[in-house]
C-alpha atoms as a PDB file:
ATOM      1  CA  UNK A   1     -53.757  31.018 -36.145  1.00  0.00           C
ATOM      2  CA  UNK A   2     -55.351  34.608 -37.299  1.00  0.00           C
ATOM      3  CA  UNK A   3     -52.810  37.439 -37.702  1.00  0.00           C
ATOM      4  CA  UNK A   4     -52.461  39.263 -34.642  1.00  0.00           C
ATOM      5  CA  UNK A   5     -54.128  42.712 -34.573  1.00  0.00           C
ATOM      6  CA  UNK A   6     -53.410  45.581 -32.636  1.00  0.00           C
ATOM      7  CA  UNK A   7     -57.117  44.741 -30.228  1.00  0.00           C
ATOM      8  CA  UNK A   8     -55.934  41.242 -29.302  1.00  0.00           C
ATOM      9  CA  UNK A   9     -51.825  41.544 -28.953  1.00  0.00           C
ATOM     10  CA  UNK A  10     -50.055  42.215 -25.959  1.00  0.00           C
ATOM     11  CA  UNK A  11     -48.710  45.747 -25.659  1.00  0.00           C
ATOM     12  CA  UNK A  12     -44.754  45.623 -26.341  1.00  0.00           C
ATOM     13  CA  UNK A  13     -45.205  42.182 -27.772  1.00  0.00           C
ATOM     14  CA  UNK A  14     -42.818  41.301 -30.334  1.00  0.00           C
ATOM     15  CA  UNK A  15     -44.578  38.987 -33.042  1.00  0.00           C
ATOM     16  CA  UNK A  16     -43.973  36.244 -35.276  1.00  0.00           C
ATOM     17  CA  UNK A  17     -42.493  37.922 -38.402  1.00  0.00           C
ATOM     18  CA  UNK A  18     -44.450  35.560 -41.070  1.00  0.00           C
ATOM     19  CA  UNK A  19     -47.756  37.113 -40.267  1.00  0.00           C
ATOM     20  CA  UNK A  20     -46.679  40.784 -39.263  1.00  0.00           C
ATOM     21  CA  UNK A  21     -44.657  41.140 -42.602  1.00  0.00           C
ATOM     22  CA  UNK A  22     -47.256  39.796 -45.055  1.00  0.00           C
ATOM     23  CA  UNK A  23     -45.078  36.682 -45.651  1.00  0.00           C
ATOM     24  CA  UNK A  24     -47.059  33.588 -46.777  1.00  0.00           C
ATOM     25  CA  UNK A  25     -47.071  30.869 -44.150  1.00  0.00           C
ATOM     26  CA  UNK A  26     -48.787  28.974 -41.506  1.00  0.00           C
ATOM     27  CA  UNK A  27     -49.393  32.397 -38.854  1.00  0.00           C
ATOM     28  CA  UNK A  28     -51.931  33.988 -41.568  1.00  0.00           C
ATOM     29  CA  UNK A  29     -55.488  34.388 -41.237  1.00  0.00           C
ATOM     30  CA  UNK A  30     -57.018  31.121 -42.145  1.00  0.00           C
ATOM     31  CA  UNK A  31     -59.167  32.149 -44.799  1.00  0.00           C
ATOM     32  CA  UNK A  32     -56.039  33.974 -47.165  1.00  0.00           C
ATOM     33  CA  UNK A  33     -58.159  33.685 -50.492  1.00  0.00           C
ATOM     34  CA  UNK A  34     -59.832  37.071 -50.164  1.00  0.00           C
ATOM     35  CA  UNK A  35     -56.607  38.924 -49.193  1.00  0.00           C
ATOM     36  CA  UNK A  36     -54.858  40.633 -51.482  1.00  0.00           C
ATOM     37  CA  UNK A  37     -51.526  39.100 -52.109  1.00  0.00           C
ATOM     38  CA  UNK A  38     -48.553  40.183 -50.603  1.00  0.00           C
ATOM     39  CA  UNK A  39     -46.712  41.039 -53.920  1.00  0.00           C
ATOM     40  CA  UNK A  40     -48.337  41.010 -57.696  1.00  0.00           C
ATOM     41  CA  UNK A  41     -45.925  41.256 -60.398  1.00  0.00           C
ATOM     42  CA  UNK A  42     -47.365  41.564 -64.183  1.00  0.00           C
ATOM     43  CA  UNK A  43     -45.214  41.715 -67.900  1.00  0.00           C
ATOM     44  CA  UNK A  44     -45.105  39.951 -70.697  1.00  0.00           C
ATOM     45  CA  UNK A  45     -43.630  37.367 -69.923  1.00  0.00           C
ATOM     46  CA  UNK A  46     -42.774  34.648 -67.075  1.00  0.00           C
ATOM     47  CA  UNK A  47     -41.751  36.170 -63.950  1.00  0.00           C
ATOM     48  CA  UNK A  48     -40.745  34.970 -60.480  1.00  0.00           C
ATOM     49  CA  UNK A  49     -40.614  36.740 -57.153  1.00  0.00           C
ATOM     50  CA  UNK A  50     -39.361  36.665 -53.832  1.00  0.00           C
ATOM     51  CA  UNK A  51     -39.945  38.800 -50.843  1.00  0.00           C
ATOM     52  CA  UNK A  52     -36.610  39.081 -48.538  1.00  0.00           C
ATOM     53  CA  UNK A  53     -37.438  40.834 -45.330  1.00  0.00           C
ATOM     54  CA  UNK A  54     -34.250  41.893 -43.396  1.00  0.00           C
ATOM     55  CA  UNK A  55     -32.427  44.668 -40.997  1.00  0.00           C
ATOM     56  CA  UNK A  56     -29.105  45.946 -41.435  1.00  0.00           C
ATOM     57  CA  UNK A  57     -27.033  45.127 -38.716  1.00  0.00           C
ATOM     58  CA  UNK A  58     -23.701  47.015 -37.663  1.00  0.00           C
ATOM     59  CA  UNK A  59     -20.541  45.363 -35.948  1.00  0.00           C
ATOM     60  CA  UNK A  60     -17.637  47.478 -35.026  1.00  0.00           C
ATOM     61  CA  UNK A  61     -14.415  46.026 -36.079  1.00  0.00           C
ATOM     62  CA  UNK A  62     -11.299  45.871 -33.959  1.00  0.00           C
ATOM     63  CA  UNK A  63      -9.521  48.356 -36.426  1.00  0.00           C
ATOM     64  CA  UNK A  64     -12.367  50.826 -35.316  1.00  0.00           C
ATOM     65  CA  UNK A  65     -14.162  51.089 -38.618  1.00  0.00           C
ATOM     66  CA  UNK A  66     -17.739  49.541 -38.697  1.00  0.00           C
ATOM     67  CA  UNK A  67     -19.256  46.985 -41.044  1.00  0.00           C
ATOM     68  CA  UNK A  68     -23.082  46.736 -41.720  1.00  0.00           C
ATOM     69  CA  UNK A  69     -25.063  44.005 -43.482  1.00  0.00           C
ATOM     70  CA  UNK A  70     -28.544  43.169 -44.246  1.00  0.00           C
ATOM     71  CA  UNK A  71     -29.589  39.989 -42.317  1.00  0.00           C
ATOM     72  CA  UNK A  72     -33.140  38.383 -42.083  1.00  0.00           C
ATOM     73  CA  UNK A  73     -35.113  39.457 -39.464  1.00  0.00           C
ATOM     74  CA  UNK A  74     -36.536  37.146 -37.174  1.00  0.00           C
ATOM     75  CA  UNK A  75     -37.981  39.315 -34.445  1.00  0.00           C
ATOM     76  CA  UNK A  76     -38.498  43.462 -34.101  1.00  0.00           C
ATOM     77  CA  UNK A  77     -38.912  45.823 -31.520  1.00  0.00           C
ATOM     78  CA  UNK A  78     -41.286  48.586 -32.018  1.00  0.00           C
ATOM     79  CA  UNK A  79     -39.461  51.721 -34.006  1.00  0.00           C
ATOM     80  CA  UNK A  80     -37.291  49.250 -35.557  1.00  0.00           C
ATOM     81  CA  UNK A  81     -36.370  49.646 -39.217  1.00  0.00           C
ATOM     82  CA  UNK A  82     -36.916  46.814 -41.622  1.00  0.00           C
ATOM     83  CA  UNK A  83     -36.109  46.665 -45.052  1.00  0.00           C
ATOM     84  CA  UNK A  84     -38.194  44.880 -48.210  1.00  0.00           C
ATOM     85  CA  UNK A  85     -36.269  43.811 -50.775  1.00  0.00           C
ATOM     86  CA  UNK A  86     -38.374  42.390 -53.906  1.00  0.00           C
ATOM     87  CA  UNK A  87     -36.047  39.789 -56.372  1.00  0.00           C
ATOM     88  CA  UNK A  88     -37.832  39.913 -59.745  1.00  0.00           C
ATOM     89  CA  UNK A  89     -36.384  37.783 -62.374  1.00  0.00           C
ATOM     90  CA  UNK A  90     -37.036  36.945 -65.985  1.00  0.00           C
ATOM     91  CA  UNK A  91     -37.364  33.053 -65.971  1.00  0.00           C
ATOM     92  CA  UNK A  92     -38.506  33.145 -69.705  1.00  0.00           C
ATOM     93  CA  UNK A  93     -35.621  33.280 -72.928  1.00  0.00           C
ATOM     94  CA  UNK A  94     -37.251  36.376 -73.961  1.00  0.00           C
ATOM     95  CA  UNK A  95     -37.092  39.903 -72.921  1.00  0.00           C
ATOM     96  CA  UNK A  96     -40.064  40.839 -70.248  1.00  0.00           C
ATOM     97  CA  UNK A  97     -41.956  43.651 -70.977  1.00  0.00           C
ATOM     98  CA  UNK A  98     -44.321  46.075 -69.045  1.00  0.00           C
ATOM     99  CA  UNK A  99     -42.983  44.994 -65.929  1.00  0.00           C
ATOM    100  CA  UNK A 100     -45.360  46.401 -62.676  1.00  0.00           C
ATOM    101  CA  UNK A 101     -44.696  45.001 -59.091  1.00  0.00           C
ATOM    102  CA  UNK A 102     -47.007  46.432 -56.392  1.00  0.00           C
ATOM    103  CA  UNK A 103     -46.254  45.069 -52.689  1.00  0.00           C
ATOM    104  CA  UNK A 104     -49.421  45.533 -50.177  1.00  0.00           C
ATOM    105  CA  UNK A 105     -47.933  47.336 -47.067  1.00  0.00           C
ATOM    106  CA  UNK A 106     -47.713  44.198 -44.039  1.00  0.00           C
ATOM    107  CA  UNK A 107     -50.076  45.349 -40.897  1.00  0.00           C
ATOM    108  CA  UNK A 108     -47.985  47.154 -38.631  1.00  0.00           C
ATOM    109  CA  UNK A 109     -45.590  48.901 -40.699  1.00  0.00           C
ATOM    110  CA  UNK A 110     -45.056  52.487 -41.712  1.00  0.00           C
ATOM    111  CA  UNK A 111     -43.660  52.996 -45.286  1.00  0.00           C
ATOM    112  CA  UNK A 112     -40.496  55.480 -45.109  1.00  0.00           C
ATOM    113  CA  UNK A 113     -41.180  58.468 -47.557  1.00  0.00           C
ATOM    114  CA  UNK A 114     -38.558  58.358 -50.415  1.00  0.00           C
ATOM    115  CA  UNK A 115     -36.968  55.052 -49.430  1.00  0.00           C
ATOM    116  CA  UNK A 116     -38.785  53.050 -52.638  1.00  0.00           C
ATOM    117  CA  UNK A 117     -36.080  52.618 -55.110  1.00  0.00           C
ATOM    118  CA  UNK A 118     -35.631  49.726 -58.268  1.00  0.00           C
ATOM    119  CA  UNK A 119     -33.259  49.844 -61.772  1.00  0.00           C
ATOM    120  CA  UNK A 120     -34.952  52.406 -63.937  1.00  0.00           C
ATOM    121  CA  UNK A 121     -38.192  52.073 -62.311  1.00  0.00           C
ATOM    122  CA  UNK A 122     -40.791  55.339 -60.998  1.00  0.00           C
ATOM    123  CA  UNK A 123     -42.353  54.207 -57.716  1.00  0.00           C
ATOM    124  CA  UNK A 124     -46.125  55.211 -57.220  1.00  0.00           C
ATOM    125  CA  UNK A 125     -47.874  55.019 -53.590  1.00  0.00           C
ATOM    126  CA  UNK A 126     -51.624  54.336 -53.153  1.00  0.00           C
ATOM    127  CA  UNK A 127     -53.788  55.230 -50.037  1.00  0.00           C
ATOM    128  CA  UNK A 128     -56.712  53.613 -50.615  1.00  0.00           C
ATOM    129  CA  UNK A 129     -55.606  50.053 -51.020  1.00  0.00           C
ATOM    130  CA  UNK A 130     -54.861  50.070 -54.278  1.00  0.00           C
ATOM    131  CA  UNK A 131     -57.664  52.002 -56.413  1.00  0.00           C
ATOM    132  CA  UNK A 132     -55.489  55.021 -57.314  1.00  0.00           C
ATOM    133  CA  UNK A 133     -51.613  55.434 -57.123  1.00  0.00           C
ATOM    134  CA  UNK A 134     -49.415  58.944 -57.137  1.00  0.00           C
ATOM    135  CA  UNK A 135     -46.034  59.478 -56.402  1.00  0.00           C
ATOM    136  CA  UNK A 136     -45.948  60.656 -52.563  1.00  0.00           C
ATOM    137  CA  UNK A 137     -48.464  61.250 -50.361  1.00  0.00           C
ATOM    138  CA  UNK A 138     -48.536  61.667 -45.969  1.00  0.00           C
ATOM    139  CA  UNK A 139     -46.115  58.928 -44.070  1.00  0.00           C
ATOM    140  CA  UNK A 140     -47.773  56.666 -42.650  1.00  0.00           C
ATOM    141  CA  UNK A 141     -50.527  56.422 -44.901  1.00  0.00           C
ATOM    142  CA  UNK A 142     -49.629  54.338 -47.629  1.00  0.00           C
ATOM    143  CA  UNK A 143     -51.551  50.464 -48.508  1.00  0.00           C
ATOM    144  CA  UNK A 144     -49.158  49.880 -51.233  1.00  0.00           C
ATOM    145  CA  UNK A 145     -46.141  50.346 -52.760  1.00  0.00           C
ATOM    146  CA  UNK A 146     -45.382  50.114 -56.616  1.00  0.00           C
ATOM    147  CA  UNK A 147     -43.051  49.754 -59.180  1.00  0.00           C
ATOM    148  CA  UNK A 148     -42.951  50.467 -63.300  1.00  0.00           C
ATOM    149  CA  UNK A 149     -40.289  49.156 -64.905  1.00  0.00           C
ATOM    150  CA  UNK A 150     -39.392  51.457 -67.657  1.00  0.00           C
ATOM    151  CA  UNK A 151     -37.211  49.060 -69.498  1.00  0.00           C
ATOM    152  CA  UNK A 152     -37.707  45.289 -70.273  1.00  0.00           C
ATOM    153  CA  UNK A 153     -35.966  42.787 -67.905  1.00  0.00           C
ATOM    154  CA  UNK A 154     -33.559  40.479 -70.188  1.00  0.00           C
ATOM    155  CA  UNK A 155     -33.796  36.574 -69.838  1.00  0.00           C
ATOM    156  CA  UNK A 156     -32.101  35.529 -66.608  1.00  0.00           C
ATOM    157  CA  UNK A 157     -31.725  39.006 -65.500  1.00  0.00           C
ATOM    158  CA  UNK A 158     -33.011  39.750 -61.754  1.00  0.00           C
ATOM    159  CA  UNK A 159     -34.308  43.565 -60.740  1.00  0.00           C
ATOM    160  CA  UNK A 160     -33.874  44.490 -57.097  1.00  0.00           C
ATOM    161  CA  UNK A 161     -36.800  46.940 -55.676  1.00  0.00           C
ATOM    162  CA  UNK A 162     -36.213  48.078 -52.503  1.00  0.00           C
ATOM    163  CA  UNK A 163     -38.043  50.035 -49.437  1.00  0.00           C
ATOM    164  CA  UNK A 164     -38.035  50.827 -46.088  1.00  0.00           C
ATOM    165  CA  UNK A 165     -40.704  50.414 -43.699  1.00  0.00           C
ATOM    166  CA  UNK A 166     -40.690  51.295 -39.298  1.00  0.00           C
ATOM    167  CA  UNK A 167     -42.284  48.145 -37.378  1.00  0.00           C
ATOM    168  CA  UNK A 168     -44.940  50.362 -35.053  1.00  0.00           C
END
């Protein structure tokens, strides 16, 4: 089944989140070996990576205060927040080096301005899918978010990188 794009869904739909997101499975476009890939992580070393795509949830509890959690999301409304969270870890016995993770913004997201964050990391934003990177730009506009590691990931260890994003 081809991603949905804005042309051919209904308006107020609310879509499957594996093709929306940029998640690899069965809802994207058929012929995925001339997209770019959804996250590319680079070091020295052996790295794995894993996309978590959730919402943070809030439940009052009966003593009044209120608790909130991240939760994976399964289906969004349009203007609802959604956070990325990117789990890179050092699968290697040696330290990783030169450690650069760059997630492609999903179709139908807007990136929230200042929300990028990771462990000693400076976040860059590109524009023009990729070619050139700086570090802010006009909401909205961003094709890709990424992150330089400015210290090596030790064996076994796992670096969080975070952003937020608005489902349109």
């Amino acid at each position: 089944m081809p991603v949905p794009t804005p042309a051919t869904r209904p308006f107020g739909a609310i879509l499957a989140l594996s093709a929306v997101l940029g998640l690899p499975g069965p809802l994207l476009a058929a012929d995925s070996s001339t997209e770019a890939p959804a996250v590319a992580t680079t070091g020295s070393g052996p790295l794995e990576t894993e996309i978590l795509v959730e919402v943070l949830e809030s439940e009052q509890r009966a003593n009044g205060s209120e608790e909130k959690r991240f939760v994976e999301a399964r289906r969004l409304e349009a203007g609802e927040d959604i956070y990325y969270t990117i789990r890179v870890r050092n699968a290697g016995k040696e330290p990783v080096t030169d450690v650069v993770v760059t997630k492609r913004m999903p179709f139908g997201v807007d990136y929230v301005t200042g929300s990028a964050t990771g462990p000693d990391c400076d976040v860059e934003l590109s524009a023009d899918n990729g070619v050139t990177y700086s570090p802010g730009g006009k909401p909205g506009e961003y094709t890709h978010v990424r992150w330089i590691c400015q210290r090596p990931l030790a064996p076994g260890a796992t670096a969080l990188l975070r952003f937020r994003a608005i489902f349109r």
